[in-house]
C-alpha atoms as a PDB file:
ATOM      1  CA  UNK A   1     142.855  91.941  84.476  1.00  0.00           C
ATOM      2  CA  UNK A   2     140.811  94.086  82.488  1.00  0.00           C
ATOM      3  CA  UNK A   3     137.973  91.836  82.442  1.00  0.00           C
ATOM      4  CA  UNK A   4     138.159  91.152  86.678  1.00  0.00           C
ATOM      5  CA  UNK A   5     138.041  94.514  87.243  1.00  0.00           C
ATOM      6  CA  UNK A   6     134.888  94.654  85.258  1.00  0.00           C
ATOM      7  CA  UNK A   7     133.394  92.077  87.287  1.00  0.00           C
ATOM      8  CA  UNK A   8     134.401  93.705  90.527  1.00  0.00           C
ATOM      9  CA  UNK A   9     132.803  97.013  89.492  1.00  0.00           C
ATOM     10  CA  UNK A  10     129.481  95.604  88.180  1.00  0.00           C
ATOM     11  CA  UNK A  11     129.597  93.663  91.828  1.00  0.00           C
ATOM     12  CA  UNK A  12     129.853  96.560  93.278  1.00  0.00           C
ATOM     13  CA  UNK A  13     127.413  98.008  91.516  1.00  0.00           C
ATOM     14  CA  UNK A  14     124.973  96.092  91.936  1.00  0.00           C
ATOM     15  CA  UNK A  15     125.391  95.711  96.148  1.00  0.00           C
ATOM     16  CA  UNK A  16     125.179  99.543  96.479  1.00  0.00           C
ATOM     17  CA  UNK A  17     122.079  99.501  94.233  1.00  0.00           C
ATOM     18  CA  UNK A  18     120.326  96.992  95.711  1.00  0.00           C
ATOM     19  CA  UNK A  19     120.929  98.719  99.320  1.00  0.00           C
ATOM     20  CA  UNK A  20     119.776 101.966  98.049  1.00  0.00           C
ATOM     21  CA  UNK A  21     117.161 100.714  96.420  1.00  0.00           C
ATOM     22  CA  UNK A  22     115.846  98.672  99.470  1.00  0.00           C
ATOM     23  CA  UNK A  23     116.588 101.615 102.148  1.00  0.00           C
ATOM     24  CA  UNK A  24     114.783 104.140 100.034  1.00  0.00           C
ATOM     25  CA  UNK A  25     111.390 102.280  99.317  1.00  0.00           C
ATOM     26  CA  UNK A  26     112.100 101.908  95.631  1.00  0.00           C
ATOM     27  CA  UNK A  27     112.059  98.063  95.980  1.00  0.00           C
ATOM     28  CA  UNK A  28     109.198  97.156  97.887  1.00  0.00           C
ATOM     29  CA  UNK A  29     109.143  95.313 101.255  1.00  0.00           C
ATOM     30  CA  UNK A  30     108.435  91.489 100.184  1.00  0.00           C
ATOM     31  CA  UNK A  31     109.385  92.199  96.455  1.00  0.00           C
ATOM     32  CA  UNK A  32     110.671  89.463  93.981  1.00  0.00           C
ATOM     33  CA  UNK A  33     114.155  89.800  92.907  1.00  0.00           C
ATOM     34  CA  UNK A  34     114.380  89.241  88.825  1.00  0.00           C
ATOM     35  CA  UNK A  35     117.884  87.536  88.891  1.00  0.00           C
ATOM     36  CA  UNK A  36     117.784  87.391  84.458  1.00  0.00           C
ATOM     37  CA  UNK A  37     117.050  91.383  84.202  1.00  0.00           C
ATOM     38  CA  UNK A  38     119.581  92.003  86.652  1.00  0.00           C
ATOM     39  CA  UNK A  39     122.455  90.157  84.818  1.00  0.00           C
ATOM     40  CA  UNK A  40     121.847  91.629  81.888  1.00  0.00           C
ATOM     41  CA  UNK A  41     121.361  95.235  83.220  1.00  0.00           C
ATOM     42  CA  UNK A  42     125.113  94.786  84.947  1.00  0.00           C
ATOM     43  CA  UNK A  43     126.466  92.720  82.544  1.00  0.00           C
ATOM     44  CA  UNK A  44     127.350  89.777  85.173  1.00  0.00           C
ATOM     45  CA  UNK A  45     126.694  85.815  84.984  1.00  0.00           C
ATOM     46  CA  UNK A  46     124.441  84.050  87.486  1.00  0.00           C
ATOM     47  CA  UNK A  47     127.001  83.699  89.826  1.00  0.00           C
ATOM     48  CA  UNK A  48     128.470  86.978  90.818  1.00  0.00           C
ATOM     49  CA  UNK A  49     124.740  87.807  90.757  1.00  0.00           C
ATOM     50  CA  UNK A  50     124.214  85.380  93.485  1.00  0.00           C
ATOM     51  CA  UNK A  51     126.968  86.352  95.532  1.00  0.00           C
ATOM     52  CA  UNK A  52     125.697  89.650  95.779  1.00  0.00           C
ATOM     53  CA  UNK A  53     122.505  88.180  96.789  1.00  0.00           C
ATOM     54  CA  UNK A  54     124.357  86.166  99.544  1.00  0.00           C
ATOM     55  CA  UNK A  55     125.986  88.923 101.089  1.00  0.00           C
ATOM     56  CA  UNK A  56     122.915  91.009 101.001  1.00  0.00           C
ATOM     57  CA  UNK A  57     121.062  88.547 102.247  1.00  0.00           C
ATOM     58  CA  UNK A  58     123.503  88.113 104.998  1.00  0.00           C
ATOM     59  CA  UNK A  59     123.202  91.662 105.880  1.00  0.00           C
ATOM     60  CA  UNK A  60     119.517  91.099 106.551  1.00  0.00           C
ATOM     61  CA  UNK A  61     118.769  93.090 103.014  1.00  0.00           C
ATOM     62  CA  UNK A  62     117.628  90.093 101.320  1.00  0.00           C
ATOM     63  CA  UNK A  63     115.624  86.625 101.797  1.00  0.00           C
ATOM     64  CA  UNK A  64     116.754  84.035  99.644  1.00  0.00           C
ATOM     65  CA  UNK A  65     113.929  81.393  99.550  1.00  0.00           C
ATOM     66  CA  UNK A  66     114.416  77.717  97.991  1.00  0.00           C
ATOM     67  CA  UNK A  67     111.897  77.291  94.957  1.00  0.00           C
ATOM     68  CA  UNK A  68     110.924  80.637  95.150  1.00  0.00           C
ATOM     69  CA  UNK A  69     113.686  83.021  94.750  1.00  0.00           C
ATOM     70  CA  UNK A  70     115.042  85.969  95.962  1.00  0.00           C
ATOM     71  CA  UNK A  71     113.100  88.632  97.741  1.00  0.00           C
ATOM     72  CA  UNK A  72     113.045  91.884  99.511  1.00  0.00           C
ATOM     73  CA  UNK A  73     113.467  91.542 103.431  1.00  0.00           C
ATOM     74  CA  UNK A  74     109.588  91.389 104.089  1.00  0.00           C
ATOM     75  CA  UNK A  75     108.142  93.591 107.044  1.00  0.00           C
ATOM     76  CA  UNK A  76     105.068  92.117 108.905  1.00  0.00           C
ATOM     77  CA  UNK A  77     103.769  92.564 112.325  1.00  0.00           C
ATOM     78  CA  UNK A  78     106.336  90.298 113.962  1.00  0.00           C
ATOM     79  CA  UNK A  79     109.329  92.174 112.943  1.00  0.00           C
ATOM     80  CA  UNK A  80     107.515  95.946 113.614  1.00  0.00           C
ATOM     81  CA  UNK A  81     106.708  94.682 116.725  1.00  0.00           C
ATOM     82  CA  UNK A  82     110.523  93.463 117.248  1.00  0.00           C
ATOM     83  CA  UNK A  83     111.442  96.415 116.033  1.00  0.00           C
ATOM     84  CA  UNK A  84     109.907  98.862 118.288  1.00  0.00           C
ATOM     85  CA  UNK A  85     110.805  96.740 121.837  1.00  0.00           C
ATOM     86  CA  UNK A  86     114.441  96.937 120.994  1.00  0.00           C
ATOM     87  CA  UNK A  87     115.384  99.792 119.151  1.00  0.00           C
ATOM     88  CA  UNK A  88     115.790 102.239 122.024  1.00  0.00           C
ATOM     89  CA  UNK A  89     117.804  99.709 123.959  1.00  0.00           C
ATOM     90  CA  UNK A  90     120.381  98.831 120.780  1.00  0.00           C
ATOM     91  CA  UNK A  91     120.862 102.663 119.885  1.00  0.00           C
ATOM     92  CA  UNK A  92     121.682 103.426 123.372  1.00  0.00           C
ATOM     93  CA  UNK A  93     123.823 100.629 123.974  1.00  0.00           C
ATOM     94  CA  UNK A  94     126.032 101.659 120.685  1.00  0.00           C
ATOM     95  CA  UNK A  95     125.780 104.805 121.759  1.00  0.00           C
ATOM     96  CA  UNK A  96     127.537 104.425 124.915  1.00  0.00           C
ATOM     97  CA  UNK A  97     130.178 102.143 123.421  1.00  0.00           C
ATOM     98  CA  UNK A  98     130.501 104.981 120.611  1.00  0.00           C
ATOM     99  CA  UNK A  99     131.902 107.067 123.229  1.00  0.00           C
ATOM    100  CA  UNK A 100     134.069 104.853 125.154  1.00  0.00           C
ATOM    101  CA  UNK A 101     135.790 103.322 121.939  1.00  0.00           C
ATOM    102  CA  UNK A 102     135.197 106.057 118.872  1.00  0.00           C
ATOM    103  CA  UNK A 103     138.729 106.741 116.810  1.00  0.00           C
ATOM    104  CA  UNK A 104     139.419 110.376 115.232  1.00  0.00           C
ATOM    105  CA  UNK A 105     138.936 109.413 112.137  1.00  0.00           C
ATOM    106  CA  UNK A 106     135.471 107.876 112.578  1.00  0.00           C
ATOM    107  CA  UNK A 107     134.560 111.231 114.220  1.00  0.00           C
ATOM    108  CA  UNK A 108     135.622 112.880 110.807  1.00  0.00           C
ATOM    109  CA  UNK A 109     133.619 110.741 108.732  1.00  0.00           C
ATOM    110  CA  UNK A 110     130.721 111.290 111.189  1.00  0.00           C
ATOM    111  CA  UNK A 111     130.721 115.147 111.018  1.00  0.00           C
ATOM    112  CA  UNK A 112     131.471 114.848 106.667  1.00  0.00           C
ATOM    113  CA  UNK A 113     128.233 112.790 106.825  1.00  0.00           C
ATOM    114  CA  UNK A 114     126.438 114.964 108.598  1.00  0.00           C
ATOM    115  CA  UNK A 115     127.098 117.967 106.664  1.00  0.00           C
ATOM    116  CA  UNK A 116     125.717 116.200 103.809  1.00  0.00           C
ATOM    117  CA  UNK A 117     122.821 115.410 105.664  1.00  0.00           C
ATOM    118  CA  UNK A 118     122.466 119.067 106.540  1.00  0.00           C
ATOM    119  CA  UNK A 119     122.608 119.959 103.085  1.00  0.00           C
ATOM    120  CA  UNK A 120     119.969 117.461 102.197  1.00  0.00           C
ATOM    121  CA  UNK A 121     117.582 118.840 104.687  1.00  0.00           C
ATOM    122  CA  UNK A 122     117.860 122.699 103.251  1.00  0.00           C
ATOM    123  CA  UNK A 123     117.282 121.034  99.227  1.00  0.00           C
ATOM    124  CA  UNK A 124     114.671 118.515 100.810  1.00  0.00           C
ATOM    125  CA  UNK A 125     116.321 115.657  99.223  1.00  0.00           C
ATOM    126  CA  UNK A 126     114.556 112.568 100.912  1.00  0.00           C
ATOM    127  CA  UNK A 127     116.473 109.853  98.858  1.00  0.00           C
ATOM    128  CA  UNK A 128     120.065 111.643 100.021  1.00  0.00           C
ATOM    129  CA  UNK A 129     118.669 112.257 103.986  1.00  0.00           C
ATOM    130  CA  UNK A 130     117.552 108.564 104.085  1.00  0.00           C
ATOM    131  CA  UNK A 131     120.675 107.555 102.666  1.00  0.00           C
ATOM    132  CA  UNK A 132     122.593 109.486 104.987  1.00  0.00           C
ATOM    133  CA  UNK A 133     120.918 109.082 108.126  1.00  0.00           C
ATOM    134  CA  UNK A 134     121.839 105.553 107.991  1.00  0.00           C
ATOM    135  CA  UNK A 135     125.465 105.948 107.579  1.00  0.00           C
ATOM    136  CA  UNK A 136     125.635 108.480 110.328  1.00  0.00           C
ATOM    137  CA  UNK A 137     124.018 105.391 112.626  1.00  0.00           C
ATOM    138  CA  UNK A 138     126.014 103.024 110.551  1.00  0.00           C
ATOM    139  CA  UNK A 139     129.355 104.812 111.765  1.00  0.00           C
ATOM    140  CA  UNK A 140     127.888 105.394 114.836  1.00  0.00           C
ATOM    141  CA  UNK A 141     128.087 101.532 115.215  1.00  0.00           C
ATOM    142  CA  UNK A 142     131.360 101.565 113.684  1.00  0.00           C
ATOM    143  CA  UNK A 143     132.677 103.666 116.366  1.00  0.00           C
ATOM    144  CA  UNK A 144     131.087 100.940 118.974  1.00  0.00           C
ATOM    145  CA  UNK A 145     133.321  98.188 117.387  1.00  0.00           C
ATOM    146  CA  UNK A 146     131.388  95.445 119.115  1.00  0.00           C
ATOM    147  CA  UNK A 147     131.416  92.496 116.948  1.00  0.00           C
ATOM    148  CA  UNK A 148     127.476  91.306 119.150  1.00  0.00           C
ATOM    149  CA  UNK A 149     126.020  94.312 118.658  1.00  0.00           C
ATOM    150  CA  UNK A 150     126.717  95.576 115.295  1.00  0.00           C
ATOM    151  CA  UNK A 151     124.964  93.161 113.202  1.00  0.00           C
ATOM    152  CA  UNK A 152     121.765  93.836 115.140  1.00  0.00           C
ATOM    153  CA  UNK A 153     122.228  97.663 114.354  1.00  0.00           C
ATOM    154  CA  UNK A 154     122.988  96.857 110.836  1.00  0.00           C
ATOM    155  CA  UNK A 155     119.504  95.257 110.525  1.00  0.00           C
ATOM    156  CA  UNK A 156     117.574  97.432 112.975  1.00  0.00           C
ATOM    157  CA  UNK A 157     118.725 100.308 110.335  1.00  0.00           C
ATOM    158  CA  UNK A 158     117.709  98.828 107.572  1.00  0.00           C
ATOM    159  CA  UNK A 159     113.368  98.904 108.612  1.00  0.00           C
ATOM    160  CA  UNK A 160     114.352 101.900 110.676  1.00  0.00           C
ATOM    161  CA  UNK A 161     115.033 103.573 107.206  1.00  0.00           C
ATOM    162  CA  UNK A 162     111.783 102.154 105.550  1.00  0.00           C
ATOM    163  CA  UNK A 163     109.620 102.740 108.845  1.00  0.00           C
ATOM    164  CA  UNK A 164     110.454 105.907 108.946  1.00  0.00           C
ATOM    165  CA  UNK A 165     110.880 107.261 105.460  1.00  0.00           C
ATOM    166  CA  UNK A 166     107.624 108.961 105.528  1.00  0.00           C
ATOM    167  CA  UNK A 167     109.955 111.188 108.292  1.00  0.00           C
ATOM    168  CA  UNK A 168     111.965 112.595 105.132  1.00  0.00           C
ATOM    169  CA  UNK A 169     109.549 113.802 103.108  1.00  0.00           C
ATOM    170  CA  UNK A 170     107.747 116.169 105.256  1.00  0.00           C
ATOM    171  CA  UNK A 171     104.016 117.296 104.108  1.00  0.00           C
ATOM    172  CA  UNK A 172     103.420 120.026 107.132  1.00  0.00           C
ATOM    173  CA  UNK A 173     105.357 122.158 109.258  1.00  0.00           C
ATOM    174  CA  UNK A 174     105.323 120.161 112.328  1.00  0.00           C
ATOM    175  CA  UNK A 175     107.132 117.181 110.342  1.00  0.00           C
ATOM    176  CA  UNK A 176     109.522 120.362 108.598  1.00  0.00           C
ATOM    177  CA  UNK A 177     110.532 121.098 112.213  1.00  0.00           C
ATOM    178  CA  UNK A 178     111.004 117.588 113.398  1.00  0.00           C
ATOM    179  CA  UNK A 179     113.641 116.980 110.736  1.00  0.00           C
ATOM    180  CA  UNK A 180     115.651 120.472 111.374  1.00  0.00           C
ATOM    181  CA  UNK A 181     115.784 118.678 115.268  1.00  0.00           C
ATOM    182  CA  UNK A 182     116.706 115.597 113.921  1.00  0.00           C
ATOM    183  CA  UNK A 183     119.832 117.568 112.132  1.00  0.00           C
ATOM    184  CA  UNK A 184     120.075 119.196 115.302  1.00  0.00           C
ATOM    185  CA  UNK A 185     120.064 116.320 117.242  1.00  0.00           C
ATOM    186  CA  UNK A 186     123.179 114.968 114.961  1.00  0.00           C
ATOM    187  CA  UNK A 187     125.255 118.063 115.990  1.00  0.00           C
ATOM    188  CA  UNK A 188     124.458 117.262 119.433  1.00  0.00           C
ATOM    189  CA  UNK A 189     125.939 113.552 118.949  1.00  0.00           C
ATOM    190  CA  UNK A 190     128.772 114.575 117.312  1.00  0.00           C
ATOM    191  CA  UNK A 191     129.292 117.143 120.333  1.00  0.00           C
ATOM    192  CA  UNK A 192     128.713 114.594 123.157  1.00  0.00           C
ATOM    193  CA  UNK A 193     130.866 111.468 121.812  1.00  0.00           C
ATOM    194  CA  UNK A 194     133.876 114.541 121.340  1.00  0.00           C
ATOM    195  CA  UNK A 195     133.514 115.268 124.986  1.00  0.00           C
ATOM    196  CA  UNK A 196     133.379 111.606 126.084  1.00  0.00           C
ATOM    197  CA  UNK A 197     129.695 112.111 127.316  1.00  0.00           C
ATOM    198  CA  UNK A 198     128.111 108.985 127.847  1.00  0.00           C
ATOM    199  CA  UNK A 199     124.872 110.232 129.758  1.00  0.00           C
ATOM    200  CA  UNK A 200     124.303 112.825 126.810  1.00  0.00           C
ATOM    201  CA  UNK A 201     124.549 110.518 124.348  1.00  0.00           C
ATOM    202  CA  UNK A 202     121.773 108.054 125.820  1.00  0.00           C
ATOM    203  CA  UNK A 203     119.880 111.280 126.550  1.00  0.00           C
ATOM    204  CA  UNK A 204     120.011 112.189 123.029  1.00  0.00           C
ATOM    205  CA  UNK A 205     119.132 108.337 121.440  1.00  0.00           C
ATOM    206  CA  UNK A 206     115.978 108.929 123.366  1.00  0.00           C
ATOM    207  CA  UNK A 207     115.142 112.002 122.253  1.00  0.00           C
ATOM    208  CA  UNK A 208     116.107 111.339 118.836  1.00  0.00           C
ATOM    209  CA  UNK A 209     113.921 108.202 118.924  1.00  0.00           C
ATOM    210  CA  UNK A 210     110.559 109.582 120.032  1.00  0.00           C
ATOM    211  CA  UNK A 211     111.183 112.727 117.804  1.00  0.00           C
ATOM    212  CA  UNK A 212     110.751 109.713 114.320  1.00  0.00           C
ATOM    213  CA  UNK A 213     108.244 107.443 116.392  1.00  0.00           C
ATOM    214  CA  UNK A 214     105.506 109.022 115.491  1.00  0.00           C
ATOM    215  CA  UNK A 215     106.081 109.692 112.006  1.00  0.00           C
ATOM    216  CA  UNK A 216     106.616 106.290 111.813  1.00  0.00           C
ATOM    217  CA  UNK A 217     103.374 105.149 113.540  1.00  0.00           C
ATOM    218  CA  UNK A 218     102.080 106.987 110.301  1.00  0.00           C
ATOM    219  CA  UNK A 219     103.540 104.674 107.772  1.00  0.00           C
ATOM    220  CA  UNK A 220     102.908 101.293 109.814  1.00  0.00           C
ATOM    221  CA  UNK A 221      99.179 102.449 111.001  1.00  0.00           C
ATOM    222  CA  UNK A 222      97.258 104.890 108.825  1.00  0.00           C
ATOM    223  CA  UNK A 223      94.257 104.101 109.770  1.00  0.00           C
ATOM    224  CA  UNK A 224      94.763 105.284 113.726  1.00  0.00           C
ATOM    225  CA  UNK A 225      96.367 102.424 115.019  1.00  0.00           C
ATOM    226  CA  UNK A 226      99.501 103.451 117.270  1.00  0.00           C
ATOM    227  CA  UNK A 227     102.617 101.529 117.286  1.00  0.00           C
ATOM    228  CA  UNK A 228     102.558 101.160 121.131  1.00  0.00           C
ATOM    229  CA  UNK A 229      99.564  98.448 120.461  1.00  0.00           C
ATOM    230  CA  UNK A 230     102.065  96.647 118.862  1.00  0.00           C
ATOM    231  CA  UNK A 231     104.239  96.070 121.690  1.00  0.00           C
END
């Protein structure tokens, strides 16, 4: 018993590192998995290793290539250029569903996660408000409880995290006041899907969209080239 629960915990472990690690930049897009360092540093075998790697890589975390390992989800001009066509279109279709199908206690966890998020913003905390941000448009999803279009929010998340994690770490006060919308923009979710608002909620997935767009044109073009040549 002892030595199961072990195993569960250094599981678990490891899938929550590995999706930190991914969603906050720390492993590179396109970076090589080392499966040995990783079973030692967790104290698993090969095979609960792997499963973590399959579920990961199920989530769209991870690529699992034959011959050549395990890597970081890459990110190349294909999938920014995905990314950007359909993002508006998924958020506001989850948000809509949000509304018509959110439970009580979703709406809890959604206002607990965005006081954290708050509280991120006043310490300027980027790991915490990356980490965050997602699970407030993770449970966002959750709240949508359609089994078609969560998966493709689940992966849309996971490069709208790395995109846009330039977003969190603001270096002027334009990009300071962008993220105190942003936080306000998450009150204003919160407020529309408890008043059964559909039409606000679109509203505000647009709004909240074009408000990170350009920070993340910064990351994916640095050298001038806008994200709309993309598409």
């Amino acid at each position: 018993m002892v030595r199961e629960a072990a195993l569960r915990s250094g599981k678990t472990a490891l899938y929550e590192d590995l999706k930190r690690l991914i969603l906050t930049m720390e492993l590179d897009p396109d970076e090589v998995l080392d499966e040995s360092s990783l079973t030692a540093q967790y104290g698993l075998s090969r095979t609960p290793v792997r499963e973590v790697f399959q579920r990961l890589a199920g989530e769209g975390y991870l690529e699992i290539v034959e011959k050549r390992g395990v890597r970081v989800i890459p990110m190349n001009h294909a999938s920014l250029r995905n990314f950007f066509l359909v993002a508006p279109m998924i958020y506001a279709a989850t948000g809509r569903l949000a509304v018509q199908n959110y439970k009580p206690a979703q709406l809890k966890a959604l206002k607990e996660t965005q006081k954290r998020f708050r509280k991120a913003v006043q310490t300027h905390d980027a790991a915490v408000l990356v980490l965050e941000n997602n699970r407030f448009h993770e449970i966002m999803g959750e709240m949508a409880a359609n089994p078609y279009l969560q998966p493709s929010l689940g992966r849309l998340l996971i490069d709208h995290c790395r995109i846009g994690h330039t977003f969190y770490r603001p270096q002027n006060g334009d990009m300071e006041h962008r993220l105190q919308l942003a936080a306000d923009h998450h009150d204003a979710f919160i407020a529309a899907i408890e008043a059964h608002d559909e039409q606000a909620v679109v509203d505000l997935v647009f709004q909240h969209w074009e408000l990170s767009r350009e920070n993340m044109e910064i990351f994916i073009a640095p050298q001038g080239l806008k994200a709309d040549h993309l598409v």
